[in-house]
Protein backbone atom coordinates (compact mmCIF):
# COMPACT_ATOMS: atom_id res chain seq x y z
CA UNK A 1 0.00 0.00 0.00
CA UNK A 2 1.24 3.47 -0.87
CA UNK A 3 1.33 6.14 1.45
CA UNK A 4 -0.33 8.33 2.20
CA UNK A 5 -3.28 7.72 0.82
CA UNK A 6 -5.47 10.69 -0.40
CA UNK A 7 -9.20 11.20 1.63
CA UNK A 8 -12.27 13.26 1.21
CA UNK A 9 -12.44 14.26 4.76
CA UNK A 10 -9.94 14.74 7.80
CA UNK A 11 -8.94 11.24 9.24
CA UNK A 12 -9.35 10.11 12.73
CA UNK A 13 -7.03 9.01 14.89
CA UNK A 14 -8.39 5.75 17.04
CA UNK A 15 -6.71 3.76 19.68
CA UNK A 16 -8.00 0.54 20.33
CA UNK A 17 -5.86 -1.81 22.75
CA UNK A 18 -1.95 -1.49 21.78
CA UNK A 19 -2.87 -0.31 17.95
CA UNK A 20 -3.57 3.31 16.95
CA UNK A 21 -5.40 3.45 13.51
CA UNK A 22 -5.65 6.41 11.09
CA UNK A 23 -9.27 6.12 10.06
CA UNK A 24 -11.60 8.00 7.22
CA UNK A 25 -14.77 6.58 5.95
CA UNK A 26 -13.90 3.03 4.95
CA UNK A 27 -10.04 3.53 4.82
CA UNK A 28 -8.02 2.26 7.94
CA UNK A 29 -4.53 2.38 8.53
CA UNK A 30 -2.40 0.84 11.18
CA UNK A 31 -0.30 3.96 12.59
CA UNK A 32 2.76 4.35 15.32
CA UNK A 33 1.19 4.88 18.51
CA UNK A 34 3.60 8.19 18.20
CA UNK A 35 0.92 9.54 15.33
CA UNK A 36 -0.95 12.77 16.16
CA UNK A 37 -3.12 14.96 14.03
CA UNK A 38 -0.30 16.91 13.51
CA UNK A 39 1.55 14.32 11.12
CA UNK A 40 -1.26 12.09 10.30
CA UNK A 41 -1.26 13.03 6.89
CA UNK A 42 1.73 10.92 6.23
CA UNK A 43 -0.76 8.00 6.48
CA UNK A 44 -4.01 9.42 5.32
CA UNK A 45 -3.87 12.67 3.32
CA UNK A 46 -6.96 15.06 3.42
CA UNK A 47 -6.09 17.96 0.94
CA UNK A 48 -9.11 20.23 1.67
CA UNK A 49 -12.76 20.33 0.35
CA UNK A 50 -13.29 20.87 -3.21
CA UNK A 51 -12.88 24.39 -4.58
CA UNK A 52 -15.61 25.92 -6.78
CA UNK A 53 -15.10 25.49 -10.48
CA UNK A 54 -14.31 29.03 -12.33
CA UNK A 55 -16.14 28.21 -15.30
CA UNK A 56 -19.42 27.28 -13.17
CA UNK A 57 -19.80 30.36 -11.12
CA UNK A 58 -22.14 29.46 -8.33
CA UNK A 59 -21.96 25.75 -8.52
CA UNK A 60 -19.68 23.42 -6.21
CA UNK A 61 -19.71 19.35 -5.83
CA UNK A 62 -19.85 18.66 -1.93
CA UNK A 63 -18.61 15.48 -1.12
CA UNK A 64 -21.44 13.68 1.34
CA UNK A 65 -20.75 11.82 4.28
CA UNK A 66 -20.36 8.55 1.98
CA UNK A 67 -18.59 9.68 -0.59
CA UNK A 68 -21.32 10.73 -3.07
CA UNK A 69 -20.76 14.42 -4.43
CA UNK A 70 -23.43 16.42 -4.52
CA UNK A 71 -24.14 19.59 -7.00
CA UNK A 72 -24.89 22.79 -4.55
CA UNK A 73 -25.61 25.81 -6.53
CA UNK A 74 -26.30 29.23 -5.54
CA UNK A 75 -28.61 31.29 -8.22
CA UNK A 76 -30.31 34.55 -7.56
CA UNK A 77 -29.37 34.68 -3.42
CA UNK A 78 -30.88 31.35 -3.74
CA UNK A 79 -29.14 27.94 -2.50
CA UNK A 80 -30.14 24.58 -3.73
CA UNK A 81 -28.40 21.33 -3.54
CA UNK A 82 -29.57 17.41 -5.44
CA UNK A 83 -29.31 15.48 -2.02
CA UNK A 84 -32.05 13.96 -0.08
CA UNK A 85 -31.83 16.05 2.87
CA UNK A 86 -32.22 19.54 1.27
CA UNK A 87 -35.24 18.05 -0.76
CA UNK A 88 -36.87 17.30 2.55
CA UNK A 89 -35.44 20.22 4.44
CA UNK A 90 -34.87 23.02 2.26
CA UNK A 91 -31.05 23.15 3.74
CA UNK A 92 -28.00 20.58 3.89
CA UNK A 93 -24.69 20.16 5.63
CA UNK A 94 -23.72 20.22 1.67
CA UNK A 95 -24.95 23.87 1.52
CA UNK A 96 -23.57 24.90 4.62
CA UNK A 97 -19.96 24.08 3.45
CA UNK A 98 -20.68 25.77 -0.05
CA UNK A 99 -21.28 28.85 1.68
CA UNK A 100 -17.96 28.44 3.91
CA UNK A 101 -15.93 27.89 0.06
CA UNK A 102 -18.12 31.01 -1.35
């Protein structure tokens, strides 16, 4: 296995026993019990959320908590985003990191 490997969201650090694991969504990796969030991207590398593409002013794909992305787009003042949650809710997590990219 190559490190580090690239994630969609910050890893977790988890100690269980005498093993410390580097942990993000489905990805787990076996770390020194030495590792601290500080230098845990030398196992698992989160390189930030995705940035909003230039030539589609006001949208953004949003990454969901499993890995789907999700279109968010902003038109008029208004926000809307293609996930189950905002169709149910009228707002998302998705949204709420949009804004925090805008």
């Amino acid at each position: 296995m190559k490190l580090p490997i690239k994630v969609p969201y910050p890893p977790a650090l988890f100690t269980s026993g005498e093993k410390k694991w580097a942990v993000c969504q489905n990805v787990r990796v076996e770390v020194p019990m030495s590792t601290t969030r500080e230098n845990v991207g030398e196992f698992l590398l989160f390189e930030g959320y995705p940035q909003p593409d230039p030539s589609e002013n006001g949208s953004w794909e949003i990454p969901g908590s499993k890995g789907n992305l999700y279109k968010v787009r902003q038109r008029s003042g208004q926000w809307t985003c293609e996930c189950v949650g905002f169709g149910f809710h009228r707002k998302c997590k998705h949204i709420t990191k949009a804004k925090e990219l805008k």
